[in-house]
Protein backbone atom coordinates (compact mmCIF):
# COMPACT_ATOMS: atom_id res chain seq x y z
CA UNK A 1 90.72 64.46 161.42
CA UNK A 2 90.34 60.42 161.92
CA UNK A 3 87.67 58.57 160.51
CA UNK A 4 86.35 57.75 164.28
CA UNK A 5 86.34 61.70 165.15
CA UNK A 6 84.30 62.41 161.81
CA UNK A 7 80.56 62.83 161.82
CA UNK A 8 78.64 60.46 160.33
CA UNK A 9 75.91 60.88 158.12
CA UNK A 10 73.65 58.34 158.88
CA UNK A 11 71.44 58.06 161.80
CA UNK A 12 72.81 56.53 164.89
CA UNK A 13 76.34 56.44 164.04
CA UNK A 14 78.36 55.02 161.62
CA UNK A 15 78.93 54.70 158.00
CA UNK A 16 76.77 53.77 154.93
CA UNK A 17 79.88 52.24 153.11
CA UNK A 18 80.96 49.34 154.38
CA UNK A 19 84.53 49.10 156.57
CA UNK A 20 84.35 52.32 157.32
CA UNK A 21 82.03 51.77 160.89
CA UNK A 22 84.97 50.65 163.51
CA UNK A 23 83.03 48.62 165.90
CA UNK A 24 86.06 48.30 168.13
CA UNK A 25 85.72 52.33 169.12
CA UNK A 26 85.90 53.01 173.24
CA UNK A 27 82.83 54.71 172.96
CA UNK A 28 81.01 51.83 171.20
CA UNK A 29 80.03 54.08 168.13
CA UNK A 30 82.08 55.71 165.39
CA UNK A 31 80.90 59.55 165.69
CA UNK A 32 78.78 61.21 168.09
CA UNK A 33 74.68 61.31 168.06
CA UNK A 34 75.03 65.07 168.25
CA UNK A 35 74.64 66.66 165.14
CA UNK A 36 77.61 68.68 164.22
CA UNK A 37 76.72 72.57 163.91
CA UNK A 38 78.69 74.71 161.47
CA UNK A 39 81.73 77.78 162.63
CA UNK A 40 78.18 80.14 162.73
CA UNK A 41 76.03 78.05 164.61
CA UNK A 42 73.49 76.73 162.32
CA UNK A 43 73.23 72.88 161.13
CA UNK A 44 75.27 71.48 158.50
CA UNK A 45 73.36 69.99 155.21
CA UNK A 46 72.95 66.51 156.57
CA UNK A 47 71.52 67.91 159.95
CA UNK A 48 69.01 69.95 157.42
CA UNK A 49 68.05 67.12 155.41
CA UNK A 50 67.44 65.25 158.86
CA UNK A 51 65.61 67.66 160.28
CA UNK A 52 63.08 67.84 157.17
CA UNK A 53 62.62 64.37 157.05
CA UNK A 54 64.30 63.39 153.54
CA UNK A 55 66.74 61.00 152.57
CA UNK A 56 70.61 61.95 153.22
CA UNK A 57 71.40 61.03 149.42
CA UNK A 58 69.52 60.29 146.17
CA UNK A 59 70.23 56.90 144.39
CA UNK A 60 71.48 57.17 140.94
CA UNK A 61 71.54 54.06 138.39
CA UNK A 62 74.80 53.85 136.36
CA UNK A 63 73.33 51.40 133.53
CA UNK A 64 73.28 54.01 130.97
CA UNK A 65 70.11 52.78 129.35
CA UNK A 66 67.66 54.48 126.90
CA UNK A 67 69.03 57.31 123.88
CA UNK A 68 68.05 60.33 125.82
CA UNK A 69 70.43 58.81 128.31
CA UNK A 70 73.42 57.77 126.27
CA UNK A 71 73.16 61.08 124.29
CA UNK A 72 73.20 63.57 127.68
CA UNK A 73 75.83 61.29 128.27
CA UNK A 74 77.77 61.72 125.50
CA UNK A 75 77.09 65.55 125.67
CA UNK A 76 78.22 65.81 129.07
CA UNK A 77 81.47 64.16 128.49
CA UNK A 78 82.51 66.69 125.90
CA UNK A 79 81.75 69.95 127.76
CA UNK A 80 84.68 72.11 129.44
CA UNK A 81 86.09 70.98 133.00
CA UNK A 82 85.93 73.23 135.69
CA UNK A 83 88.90 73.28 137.91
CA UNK A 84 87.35 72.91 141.64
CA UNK A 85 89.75 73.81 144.89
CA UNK A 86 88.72 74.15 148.12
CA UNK A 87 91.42 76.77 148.93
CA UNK A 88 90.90 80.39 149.93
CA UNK A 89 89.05 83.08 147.76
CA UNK A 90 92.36 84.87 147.72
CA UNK A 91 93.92 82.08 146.15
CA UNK A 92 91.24 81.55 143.57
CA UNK A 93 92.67 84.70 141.95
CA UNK A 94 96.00 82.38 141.02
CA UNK A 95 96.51 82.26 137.42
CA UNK A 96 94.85 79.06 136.14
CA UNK A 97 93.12 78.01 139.12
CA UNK A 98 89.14 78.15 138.91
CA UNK A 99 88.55 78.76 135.59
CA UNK A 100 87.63 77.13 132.04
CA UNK A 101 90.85 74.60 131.16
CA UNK A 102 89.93 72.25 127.62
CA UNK A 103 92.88 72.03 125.94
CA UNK A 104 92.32 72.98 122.25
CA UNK A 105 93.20 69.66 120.56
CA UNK A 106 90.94 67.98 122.85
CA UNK A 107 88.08 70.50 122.01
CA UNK A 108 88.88 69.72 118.42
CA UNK A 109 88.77 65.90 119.21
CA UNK A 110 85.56 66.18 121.02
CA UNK A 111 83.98 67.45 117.74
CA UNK A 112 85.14 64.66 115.47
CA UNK A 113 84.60 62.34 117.88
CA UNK A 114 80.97 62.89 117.48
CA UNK A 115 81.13 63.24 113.74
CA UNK A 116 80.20 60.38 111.94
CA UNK A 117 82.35 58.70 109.44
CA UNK A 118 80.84 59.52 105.92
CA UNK A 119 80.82 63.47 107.31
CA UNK A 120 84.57 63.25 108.36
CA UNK A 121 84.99 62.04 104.89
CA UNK A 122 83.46 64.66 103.59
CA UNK A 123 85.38 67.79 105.75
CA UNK A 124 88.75 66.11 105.00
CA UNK A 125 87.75 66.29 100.99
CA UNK A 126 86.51 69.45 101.47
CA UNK A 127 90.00 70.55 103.31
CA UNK A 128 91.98 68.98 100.56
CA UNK A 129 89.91 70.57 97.30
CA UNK A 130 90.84 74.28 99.44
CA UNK A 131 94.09 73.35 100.34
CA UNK A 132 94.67 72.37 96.31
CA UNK A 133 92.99 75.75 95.16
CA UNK A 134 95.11 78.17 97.52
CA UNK A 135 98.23 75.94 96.19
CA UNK A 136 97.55 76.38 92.53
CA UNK A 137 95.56 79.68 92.52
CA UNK A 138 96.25 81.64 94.44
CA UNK A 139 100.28 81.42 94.79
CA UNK A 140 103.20 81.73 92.21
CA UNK A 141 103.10 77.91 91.74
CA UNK A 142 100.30 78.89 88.93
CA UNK A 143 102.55 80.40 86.35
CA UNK A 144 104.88 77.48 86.47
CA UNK A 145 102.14 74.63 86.24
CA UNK A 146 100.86 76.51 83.55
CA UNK A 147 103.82 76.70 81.72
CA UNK A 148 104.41 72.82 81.55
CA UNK A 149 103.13 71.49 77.88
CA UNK A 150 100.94 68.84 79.42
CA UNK A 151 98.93 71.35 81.97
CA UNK A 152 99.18 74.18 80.46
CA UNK A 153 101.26 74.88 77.59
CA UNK A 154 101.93 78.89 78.41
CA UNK A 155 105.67 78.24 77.62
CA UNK A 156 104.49 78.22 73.82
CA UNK A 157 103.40 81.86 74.03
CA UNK A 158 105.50 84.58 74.03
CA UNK A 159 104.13 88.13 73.99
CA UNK A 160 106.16 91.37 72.66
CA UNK A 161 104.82 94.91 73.68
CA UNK A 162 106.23 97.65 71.74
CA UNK A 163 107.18 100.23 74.81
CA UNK A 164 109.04 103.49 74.81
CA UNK A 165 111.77 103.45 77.29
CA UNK A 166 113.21 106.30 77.86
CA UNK A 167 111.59 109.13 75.88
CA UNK A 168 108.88 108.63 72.60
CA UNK A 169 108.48 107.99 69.31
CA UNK A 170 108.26 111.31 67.77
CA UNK A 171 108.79 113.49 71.06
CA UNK A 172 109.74 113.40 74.88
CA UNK A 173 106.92 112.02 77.17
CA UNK A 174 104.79 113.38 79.37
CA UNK A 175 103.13 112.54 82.94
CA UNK A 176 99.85 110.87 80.29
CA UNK A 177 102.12 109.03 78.46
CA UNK A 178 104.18 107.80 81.53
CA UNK A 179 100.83 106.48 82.65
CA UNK A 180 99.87 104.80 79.59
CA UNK A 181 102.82 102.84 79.62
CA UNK A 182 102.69 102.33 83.07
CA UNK A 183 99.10 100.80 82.51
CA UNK A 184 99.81 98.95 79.78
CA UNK A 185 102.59 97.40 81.16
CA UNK A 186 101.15 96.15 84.08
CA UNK A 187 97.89 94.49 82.52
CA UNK A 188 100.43 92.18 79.99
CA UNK A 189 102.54 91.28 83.27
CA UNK A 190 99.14 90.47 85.03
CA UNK A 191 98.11 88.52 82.46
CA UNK A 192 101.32 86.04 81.60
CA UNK A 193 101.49 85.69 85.33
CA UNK A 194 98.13 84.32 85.35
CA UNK A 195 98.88 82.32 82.39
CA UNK A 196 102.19 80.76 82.16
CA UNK A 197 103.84 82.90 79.29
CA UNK A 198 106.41 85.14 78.70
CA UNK A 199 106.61 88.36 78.10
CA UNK A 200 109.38 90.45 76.21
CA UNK A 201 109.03 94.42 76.40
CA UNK A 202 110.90 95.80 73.29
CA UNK A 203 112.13 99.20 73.05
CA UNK A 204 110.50 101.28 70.10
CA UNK A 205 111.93 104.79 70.89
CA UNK A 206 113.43 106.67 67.80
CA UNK A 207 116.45 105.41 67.50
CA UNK A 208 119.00 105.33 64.47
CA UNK A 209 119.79 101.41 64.87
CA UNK A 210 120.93 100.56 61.63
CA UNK A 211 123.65 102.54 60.11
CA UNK A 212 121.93 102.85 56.08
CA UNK A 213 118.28 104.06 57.65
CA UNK A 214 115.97 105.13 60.44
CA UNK A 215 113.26 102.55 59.28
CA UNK A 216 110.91 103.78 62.37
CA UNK A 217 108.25 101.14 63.84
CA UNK A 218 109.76 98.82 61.24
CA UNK A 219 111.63 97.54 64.31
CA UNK A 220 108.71 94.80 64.57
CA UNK A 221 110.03 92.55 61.93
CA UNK A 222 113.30 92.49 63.79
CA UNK A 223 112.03 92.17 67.20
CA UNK A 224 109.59 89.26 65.71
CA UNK A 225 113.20 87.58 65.24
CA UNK A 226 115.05 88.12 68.21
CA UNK A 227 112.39 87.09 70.01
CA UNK A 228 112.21 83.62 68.38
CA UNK A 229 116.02 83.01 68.74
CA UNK A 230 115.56 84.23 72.77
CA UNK A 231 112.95 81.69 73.42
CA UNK A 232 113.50 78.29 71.97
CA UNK A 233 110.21 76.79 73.25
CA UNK A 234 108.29 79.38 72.10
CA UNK A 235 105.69 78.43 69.26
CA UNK A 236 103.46 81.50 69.06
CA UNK A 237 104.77 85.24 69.32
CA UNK A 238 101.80 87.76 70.05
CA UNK A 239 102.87 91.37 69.21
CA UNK A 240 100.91 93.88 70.50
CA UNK A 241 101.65 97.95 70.18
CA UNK A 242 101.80 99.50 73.47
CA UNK A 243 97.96 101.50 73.33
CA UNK A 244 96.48 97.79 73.95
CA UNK A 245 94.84 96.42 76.90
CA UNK A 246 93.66 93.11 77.93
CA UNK A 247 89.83 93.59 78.62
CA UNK A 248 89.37 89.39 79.34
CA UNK A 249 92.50 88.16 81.46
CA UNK A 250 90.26 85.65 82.72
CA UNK A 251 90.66 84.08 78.69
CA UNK A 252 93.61 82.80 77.66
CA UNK A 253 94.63 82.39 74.31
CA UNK A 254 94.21 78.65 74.20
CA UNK A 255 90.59 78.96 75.10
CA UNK A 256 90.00 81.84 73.05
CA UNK A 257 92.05 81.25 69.59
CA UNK A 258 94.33 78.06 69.66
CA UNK A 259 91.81 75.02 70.86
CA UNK A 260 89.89 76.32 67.81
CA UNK A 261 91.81 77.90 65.27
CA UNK A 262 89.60 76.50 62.68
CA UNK A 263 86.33 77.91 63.89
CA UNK A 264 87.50 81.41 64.36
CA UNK A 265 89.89 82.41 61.06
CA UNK A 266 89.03 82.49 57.72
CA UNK A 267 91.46 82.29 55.31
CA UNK A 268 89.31 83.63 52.10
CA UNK A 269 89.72 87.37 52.56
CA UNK A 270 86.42 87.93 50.36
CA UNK A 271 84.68 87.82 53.78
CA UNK A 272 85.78 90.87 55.01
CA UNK A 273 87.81 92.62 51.87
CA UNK A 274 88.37 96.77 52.34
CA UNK A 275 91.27 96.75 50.15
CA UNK A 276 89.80 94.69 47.32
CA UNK A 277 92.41 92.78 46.90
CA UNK A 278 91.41 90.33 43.93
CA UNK A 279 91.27 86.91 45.54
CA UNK A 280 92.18 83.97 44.84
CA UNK A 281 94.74 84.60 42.65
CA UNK A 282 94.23 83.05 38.67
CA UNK A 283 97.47 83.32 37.44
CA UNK A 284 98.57 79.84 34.99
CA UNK A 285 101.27 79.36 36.04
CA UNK A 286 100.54 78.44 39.69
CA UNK A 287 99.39 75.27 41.35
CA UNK A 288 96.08 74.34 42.57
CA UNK A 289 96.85 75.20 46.33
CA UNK A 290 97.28 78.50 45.52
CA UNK A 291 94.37 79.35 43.51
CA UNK A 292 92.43 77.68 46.06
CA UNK A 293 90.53 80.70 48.57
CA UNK A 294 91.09 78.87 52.03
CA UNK A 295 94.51 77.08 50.95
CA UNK A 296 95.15 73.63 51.96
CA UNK A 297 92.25 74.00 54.54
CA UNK A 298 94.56 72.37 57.17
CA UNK A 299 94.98 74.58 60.82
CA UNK A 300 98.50 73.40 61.19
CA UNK A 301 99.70 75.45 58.10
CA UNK A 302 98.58 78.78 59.87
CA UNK A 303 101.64 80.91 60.18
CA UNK A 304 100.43 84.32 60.47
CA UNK A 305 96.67 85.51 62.13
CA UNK A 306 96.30 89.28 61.81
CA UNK A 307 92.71 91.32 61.65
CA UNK A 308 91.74 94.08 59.37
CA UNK A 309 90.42 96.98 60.46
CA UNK A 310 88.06 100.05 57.95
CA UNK A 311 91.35 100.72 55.74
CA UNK A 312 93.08 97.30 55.47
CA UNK A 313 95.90 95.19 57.63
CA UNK A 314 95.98 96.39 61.58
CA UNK A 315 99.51 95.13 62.89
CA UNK A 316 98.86 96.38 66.47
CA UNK A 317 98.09 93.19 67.02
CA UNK A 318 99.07 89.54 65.37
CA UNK A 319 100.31 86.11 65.53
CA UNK A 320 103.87 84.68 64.12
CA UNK A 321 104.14 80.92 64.51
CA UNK A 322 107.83 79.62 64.58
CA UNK A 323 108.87 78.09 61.36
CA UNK A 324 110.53 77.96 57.17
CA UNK A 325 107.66 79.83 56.21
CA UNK A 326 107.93 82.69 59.02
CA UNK A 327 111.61 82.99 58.46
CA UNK A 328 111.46 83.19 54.87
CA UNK A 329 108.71 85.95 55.00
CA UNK A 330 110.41 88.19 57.82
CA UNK A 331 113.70 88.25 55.30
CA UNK A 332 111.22 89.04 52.48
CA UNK A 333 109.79 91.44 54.51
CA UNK A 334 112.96 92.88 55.97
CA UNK A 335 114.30 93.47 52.52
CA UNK A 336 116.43 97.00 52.29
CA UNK A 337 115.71 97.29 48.49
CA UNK A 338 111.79 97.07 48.94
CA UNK A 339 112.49 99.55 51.59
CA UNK A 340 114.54 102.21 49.84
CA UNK A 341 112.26 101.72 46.82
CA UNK A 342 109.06 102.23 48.34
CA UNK A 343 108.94 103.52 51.69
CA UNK A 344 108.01 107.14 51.03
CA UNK A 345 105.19 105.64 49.06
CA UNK A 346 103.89 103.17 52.34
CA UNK A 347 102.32 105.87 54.34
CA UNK A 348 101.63 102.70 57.43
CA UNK A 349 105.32 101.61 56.88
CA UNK A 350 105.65 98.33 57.71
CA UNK A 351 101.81 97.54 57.37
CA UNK A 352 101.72 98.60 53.88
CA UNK A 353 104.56 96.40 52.89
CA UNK A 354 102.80 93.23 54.13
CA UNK A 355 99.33 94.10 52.17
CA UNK A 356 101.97 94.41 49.07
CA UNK A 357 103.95 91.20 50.01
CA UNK A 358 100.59 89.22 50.38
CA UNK A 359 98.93 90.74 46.86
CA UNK A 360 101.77 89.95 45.06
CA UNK A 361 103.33 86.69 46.31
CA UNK A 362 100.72 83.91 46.45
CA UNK A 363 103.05 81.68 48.78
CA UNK A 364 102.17 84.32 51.20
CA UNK A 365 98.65 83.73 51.54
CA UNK A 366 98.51 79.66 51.66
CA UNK A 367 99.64 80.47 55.19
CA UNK A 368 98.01 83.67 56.45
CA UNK A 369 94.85 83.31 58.11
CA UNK A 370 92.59 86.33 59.43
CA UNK A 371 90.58 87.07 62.79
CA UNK A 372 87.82 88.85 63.75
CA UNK A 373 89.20 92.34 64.56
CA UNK A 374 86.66 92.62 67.37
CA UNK A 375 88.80 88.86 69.04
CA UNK A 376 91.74 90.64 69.06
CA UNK A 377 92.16 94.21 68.22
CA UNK A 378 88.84 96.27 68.94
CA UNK A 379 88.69 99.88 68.31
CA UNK A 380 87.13 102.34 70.42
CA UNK A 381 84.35 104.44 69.22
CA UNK A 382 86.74 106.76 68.04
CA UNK A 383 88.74 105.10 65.81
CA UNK A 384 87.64 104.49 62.28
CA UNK A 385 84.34 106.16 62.84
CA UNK A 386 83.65 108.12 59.70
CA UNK A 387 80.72 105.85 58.82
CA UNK A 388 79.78 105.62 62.55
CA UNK A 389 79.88 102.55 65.08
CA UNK A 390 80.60 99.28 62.65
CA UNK A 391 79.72 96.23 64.93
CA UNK A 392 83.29 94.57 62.68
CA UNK A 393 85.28 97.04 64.53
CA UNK A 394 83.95 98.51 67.69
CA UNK A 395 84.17 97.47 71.35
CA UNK A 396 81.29 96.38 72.75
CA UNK A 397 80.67 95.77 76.18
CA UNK A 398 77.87 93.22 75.93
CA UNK A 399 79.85 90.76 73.79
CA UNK A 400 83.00 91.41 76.41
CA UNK A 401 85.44 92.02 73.61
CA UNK A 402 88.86 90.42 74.32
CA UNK A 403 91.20 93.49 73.22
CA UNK A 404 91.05 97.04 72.88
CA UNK A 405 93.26 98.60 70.68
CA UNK A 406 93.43 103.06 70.86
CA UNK A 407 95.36 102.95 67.66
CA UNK A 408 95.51 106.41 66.21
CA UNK A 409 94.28 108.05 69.95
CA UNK A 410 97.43 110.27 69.10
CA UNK A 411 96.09 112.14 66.11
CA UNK A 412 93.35 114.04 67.87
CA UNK A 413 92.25 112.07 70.76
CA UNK A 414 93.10 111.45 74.09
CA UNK A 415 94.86 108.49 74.87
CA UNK A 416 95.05 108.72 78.02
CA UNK A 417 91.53 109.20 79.19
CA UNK A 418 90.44 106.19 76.68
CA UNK A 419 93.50 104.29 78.45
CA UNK A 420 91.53 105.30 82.06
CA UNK A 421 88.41 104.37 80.66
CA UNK A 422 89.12 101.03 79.64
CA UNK A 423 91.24 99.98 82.36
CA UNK A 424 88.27 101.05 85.00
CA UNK A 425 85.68 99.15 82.74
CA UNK A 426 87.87 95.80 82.60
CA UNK A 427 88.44 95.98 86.28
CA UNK A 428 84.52 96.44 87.28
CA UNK A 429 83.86 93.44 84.67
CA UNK A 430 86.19 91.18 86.49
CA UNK A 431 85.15 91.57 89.64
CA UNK A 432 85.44 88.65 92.22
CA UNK A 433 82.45 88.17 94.28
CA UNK A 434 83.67 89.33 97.51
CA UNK A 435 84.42 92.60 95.37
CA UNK A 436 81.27 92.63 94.03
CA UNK A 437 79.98 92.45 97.69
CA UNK A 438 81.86 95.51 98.70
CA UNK A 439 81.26 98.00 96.15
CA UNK A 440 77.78 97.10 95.34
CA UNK A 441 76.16 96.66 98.48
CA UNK A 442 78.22 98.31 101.63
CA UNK A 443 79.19 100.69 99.36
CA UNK A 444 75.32 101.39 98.42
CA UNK A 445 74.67 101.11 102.19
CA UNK A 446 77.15 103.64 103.47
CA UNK A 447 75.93 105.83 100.64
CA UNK A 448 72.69 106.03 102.20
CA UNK A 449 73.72 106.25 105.74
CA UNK A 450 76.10 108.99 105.28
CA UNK A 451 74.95 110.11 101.53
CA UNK A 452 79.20 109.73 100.52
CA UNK A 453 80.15 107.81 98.46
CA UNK A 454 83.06 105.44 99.13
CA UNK A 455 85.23 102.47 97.69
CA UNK A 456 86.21 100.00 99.93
């Protein structure tokens, strides 16, 4: 349709904008005085508004003046677009046609764009601090930054657990003490994952290894070795007997032993003394470092931290630092002729021949240091309890003990249900927060919705 055939909205012909009226038109006006009726007969909007006396079109004022202005403004500008078509309700149906289209980076542009700078600022720290904690805890990239001397230092630490591949000590093992292994095997590899060490699992199954003796669970002094010469960059070698588990693997050793060696060993055994061992010694002969209780005082000349439990040394679990001094004691302690002289005597074994080696050679104790038992080695209620719970010795749940240690759960108790026991109490102590959330509240609130109790 022409612009001289189209109906004009104003009164008396022609248009309000101007160059559109063609005064040149045959008929002397650029669209009929008759008002235009719609396909069903009734008046189109303009005759309407005519024919109830109001203006054709409202004014508007483009100035942009005033907040409340500027801010609809702004508001308006960022909401979805709405695809209009004139074309056929049929056609409407098209894919794409007559509904919401905002692309997504423009939605996400539209949001900043009205952010101001200082809180942009803050969202892209924000971003960066959760991009940084995904990156270095919660992927594989922690055990290797924690490995590195100046981050972490976890290459310094190597831990040995005494296992029994293949069958047991004494006899072939059952489904419980499949499991125990199992267990304790997997909370050590949890644990140098988390911190950067290593971990070396030792066979301690009776074997005949050495063609002169049996020497059974003597095999510690010679793993102790091995396990030096296999890792070069080790400093520190952790043993721990295979009826252990890590209550704390949220501690690691730094924070709980090494950034404060001096605050948590004594060296004077008087403090804690169940074998009376006569201390310090008073011989003549020797110097005045080694009738001195605590040594030369000095943290660096630590070379071996062990605890003592209600009947003397506990070697299920202690520290070897590389060095002359350990090398020299683990061939003194080693020694075949000790061995064949006194072994039927040592009912503990190899135990019994370090409380002999450290009452008898004074060299030995200038470097041995000794631990809380309840830091590293705990007992459970069972264990040394002729004389009933000693707060030395026992696990306590309050103080959030580091270690447990089932030694003797073989003779008489069940190792396997202390094993459960422990394992279920170190998991509901370490709880994140969003596992907190699920087993303490939905869990309470399904319980009494349905009255079952679940774990989520």
């Amino acid at each position: 349709m022409s612009l001289s055939r189209s109906p004009s909205p104003v009164p008396g012909g022609g248009w309000a904008s101007p160059g559109l009226t063609n005064n040149l038109s045959p008929s002397g006006r650029s669209s009929p005085t008759k008002a235009y009726a719609g396909s069903n007969g009734t008046p189109v909007m303009w005759e309407r508004q005519k024919n109830m006396g109001g203006a054709a079109y409202q004014s508007f004022s483009t100035q942009n003046q005033g907040f409340f202005s500027r801010h609809m403004r702004r508001i308006s500008s960022s909401l979805p677009r709405f695809k209009a078509d004139n074309t056929h309700g049929a056609e409407r149906e098209k894919i794409g046609q007559g509904r919401w289209n905002m692309p997504r980076l423009g939605r996400i542009r539209g949001i900043t764009g009205r952010m101001s700078r200082r809180t942009k600022m803050l969202l892209a720290f924000g971003l960066l601090f959760l991009l940084g904690y995904i990156i270095f805890y919660s992927t594989p990239l922690v055990y290797y930054y924690r490995r590195t001397s100046w981050l972490g230092g976890g290459q310094k630490f190597v831990i040995i657990l005494a296992a029994n591949v293949g069958g047991g000590v004494m006899e072939w093992k059952g489904a419980r003490e499949w499991a125990i292994e199992r267990d304790s095997i997997r909370n050590k590899k949890k644990y140098v994952a988390k911190w950067g060490y290593d971990l070396e699992i030792v066979d301690m199954s009776t074997k005949k290894r050495y063609a002169h003796e049996w020497r059974e669970s003597w095999e510690k002094v010679d793993f102790v070795r091995s396990t030096l010469r296999k890792y070069p960059k080790a400093e520190w070698v952790w043993w721990l007997d295979l009826n252990t588990f890590i209550m704390e693997p949220s501690k690691s050793l730094q924070d709980h032993i090494f950034d404060r060696v001096e605050d948590v060993t004594y060296r004077d055994i008087n403090e804690y003394n169940p074998l009376n061992i006569s201390h310090p010694p008073a011989d003549p002969y020797l110097d005045e470092l080694s009738k001195s209780p605590i040594g030369d005082g000095n943290p660096n000349s630590i070379h071996l931290m062990l605890s003592q439990d209600c009947s003397g040394f506990n070697l299920g679990s202690f520290f070897m630092r590389r060095g002359t001094w350990t090398d020299h004691l683990l061939d003194v302690w080693w020694d075949p002729v000790a061995y064949e002289q006194k072994h039927m005597e040592w009912e503990h074994k190899e135990q019994d021949a370090l409380e002999q080696l450290y009452t008898a050679q004074p060299w030995i104790r200038k470097s041995t240091a000794f631990l809380p038992q309840r830091m590293i080695n705990s007992f459970p209620t069972g264990a040394c309890s002729e004389k009933g719970n000693d707060p030395r010795i026992h696990y306590d749940q309050k103080d959030r003990d580091f270690l447990v240690n089932m030694a003797g759960c073989e003779w008489g108790r069940d190792c396997w249900g202390e094993m459960y026991n422990f394992r279920e109490l170190s998991y509901h102590l370490n709880r994140s927060l969003w596992e907190r959330f699920k087993e303490d509240l939905l869990c309470w609130i399904w319980f009494k919705l349905t009255g079952k109790k679940v774990k989520f």
